[in-house]
C-alpha atoms as a PDB file:
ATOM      1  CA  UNK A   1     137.920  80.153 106.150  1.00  0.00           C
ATOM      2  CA  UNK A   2     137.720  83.265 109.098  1.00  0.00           C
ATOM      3  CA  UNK A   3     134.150  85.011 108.976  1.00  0.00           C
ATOM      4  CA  UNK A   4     133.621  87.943 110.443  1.00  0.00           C
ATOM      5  CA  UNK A   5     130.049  88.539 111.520  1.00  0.00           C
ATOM      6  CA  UNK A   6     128.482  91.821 112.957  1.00  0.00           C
ATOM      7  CA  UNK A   7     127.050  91.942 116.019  1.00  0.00           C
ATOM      8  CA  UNK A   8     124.534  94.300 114.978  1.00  0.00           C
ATOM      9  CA  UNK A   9     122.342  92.978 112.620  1.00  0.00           C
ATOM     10  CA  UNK A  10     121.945  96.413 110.274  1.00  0.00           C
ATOM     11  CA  UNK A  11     125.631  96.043 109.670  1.00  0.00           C
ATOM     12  CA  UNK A  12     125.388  92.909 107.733  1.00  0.00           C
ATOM     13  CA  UNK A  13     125.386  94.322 104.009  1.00  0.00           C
ATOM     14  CA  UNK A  14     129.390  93.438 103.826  1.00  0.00           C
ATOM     15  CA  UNK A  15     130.810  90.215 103.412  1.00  0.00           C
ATOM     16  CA  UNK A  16     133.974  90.238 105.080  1.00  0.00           C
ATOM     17  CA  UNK A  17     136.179  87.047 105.165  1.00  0.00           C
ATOM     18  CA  UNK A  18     139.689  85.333 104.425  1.00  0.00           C
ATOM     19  CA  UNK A  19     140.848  82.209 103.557  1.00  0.00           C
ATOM     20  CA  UNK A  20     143.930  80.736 105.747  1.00  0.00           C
ATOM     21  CA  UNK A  21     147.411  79.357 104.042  1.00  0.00           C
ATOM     22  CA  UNK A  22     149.066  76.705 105.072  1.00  0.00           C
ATOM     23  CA  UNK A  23     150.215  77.920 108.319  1.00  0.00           C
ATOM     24  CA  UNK A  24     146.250  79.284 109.416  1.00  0.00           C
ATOM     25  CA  UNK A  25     147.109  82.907 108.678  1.00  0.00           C
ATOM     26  CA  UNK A  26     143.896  85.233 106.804  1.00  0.00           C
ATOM     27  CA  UNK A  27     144.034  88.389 105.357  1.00  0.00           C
ATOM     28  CA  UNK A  28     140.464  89.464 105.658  1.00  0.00           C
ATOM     29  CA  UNK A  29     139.080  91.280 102.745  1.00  0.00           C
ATOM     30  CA  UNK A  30     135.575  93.244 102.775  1.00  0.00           C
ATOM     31  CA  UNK A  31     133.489  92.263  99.663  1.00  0.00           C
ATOM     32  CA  UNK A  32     135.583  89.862  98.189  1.00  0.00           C
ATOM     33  CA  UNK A  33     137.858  92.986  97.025  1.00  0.00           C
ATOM     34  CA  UNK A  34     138.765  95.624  99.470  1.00  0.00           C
ATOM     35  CA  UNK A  35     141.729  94.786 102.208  1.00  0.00           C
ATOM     36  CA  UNK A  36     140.279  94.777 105.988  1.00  0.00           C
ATOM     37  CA  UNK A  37     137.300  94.944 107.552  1.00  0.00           C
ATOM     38  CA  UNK A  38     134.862  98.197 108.240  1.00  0.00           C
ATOM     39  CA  UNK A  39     135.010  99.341 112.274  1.00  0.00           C
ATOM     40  CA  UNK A  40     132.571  97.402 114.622  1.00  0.00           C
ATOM     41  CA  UNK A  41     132.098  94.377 116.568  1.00  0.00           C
ATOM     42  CA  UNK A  42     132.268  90.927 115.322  1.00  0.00           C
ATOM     43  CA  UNK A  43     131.942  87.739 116.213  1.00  0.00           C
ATOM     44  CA  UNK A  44     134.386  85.396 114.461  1.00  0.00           C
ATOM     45  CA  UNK A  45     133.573  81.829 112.375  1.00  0.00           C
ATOM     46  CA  UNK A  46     136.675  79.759 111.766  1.00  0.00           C
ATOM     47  CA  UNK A  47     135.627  76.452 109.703  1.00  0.00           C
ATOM     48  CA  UNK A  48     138.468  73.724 108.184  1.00  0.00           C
ATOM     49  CA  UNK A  49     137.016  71.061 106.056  1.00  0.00           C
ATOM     50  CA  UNK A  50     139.300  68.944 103.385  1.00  0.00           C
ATOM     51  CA  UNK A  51     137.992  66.341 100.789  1.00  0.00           C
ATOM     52  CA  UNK A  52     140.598  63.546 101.072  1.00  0.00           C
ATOM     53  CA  UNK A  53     139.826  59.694  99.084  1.00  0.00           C
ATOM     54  CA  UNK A  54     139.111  58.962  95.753  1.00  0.00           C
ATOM     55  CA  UNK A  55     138.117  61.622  93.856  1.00  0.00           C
ATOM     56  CA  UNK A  56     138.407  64.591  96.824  1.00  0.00           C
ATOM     57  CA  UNK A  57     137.160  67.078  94.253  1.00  0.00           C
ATOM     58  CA  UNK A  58     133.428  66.124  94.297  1.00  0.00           C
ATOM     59  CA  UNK A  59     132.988  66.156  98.197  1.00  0.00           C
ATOM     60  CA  UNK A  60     130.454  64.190  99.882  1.00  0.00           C
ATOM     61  CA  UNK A  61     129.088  65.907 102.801  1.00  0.00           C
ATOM     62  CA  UNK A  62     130.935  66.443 105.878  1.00  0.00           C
ATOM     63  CA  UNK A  63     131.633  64.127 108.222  1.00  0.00           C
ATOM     64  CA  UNK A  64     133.771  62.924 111.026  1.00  0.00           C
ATOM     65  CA  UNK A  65     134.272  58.910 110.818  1.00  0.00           C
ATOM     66  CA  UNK A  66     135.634  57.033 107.586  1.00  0.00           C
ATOM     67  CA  UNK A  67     133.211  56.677 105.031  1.00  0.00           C
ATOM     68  CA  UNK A  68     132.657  52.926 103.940  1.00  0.00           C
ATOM     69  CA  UNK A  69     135.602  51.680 100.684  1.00  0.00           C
ATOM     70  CA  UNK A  70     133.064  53.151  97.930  1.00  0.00           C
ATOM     71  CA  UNK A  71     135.345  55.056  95.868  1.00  0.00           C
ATOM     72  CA  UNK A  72     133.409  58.001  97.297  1.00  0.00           C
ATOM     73  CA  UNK A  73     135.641  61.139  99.432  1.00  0.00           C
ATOM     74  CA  UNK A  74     136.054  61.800 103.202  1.00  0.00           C
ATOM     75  CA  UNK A  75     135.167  65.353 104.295  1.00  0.00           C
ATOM     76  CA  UNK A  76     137.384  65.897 107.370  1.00  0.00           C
ATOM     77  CA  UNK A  77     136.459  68.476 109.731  1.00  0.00           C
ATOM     78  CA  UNK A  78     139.373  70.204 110.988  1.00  0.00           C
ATOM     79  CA  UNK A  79     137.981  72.571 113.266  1.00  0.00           C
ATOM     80  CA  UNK A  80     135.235  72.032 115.819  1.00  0.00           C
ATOM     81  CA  UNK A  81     131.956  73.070 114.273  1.00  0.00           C
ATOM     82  CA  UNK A  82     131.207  75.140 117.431  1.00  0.00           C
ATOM     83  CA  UNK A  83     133.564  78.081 115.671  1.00  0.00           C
ATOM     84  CA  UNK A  84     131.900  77.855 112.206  1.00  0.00           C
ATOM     85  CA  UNK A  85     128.315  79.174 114.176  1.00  0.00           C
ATOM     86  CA  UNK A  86     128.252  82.793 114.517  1.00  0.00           C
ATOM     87  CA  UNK A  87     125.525  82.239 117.635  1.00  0.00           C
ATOM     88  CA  UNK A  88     127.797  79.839 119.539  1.00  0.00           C
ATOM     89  CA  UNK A  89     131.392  80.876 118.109  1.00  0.00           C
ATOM     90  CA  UNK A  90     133.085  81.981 121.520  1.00  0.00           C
ATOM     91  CA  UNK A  91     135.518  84.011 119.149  1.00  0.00           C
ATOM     92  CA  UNK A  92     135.146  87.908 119.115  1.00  0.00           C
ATOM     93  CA  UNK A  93     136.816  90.874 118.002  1.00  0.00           C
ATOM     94  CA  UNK A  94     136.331  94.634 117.386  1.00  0.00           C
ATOM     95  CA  UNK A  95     137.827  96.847 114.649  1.00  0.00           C
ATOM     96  CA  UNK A  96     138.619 100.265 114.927  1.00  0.00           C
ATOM     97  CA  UNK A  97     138.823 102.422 112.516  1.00  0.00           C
ATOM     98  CA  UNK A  98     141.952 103.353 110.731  1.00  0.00           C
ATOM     99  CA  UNK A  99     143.471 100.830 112.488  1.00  0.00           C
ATOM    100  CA  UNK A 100     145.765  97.772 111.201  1.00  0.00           C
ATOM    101  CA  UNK A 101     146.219  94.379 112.696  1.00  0.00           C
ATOM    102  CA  UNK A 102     147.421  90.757 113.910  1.00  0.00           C
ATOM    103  CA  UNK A 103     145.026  88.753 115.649  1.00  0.00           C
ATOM    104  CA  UNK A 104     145.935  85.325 116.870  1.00  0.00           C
ATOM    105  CA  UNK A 105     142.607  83.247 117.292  1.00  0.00           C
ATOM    106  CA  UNK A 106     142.951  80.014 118.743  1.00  0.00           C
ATOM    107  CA  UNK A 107     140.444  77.177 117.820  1.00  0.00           C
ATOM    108  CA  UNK A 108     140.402  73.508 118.297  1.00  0.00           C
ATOM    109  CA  UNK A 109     140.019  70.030 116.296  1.00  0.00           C
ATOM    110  CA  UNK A 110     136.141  68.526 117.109  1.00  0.00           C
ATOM    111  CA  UNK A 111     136.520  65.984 120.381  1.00  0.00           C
END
């Protein structure tokens, strides 16, 4: 998931988000519905989490180290948490009005 958070806090009546495919590319949508995002600055949350185990669907909580053989699912965290906070995410972008385009953001697996 790519979150796009405003810097300026009167700007935050928008969601704006994407989910990534299987090679990490997001469209970002505004409100769940319309393509883009509105002109401004934002700073960028990137978060990759998968259930794996037994029964992935219900998951668990998220963790980092194998869970004990209980049946119960793994949450993996694929992407170091420090992305997925908008007050420490390093990421930032700004969007211009009118204008369209391809960002490459690059993020890391947790150490």
């Amino acid at each position: 998931m790519v979150s796009l958070r405003p810097e300026n806090a009167a700007d935050v009546q928008w969601t704006v988000n994407g989910r990534t495919d299987a090679e990490g590319k997001a469209t970002i949508v505004t409100h769940g519905q319309f393509p883009g995002a509105p002109a401004g600055k934002f700073k960028v949350c990137v978060t990759k989490v998968e259930s794996v185990g037994e029964d992935a669907a219900e998951p668990v909580g998220v963790m980092s180290a194998p869970l004990p053989t209980s049946g119960r699912p793994q949450v993996v965290i694929h992407v170091d948490p420090v992305f997925g906070d908008s007050q420490k995410t390093p990421l930032e972008i700004e969007v211009s009005k009118g204008k369209g385009a391809n960002i490459t953001l690059n993020v890391h697996k947790p150490k």
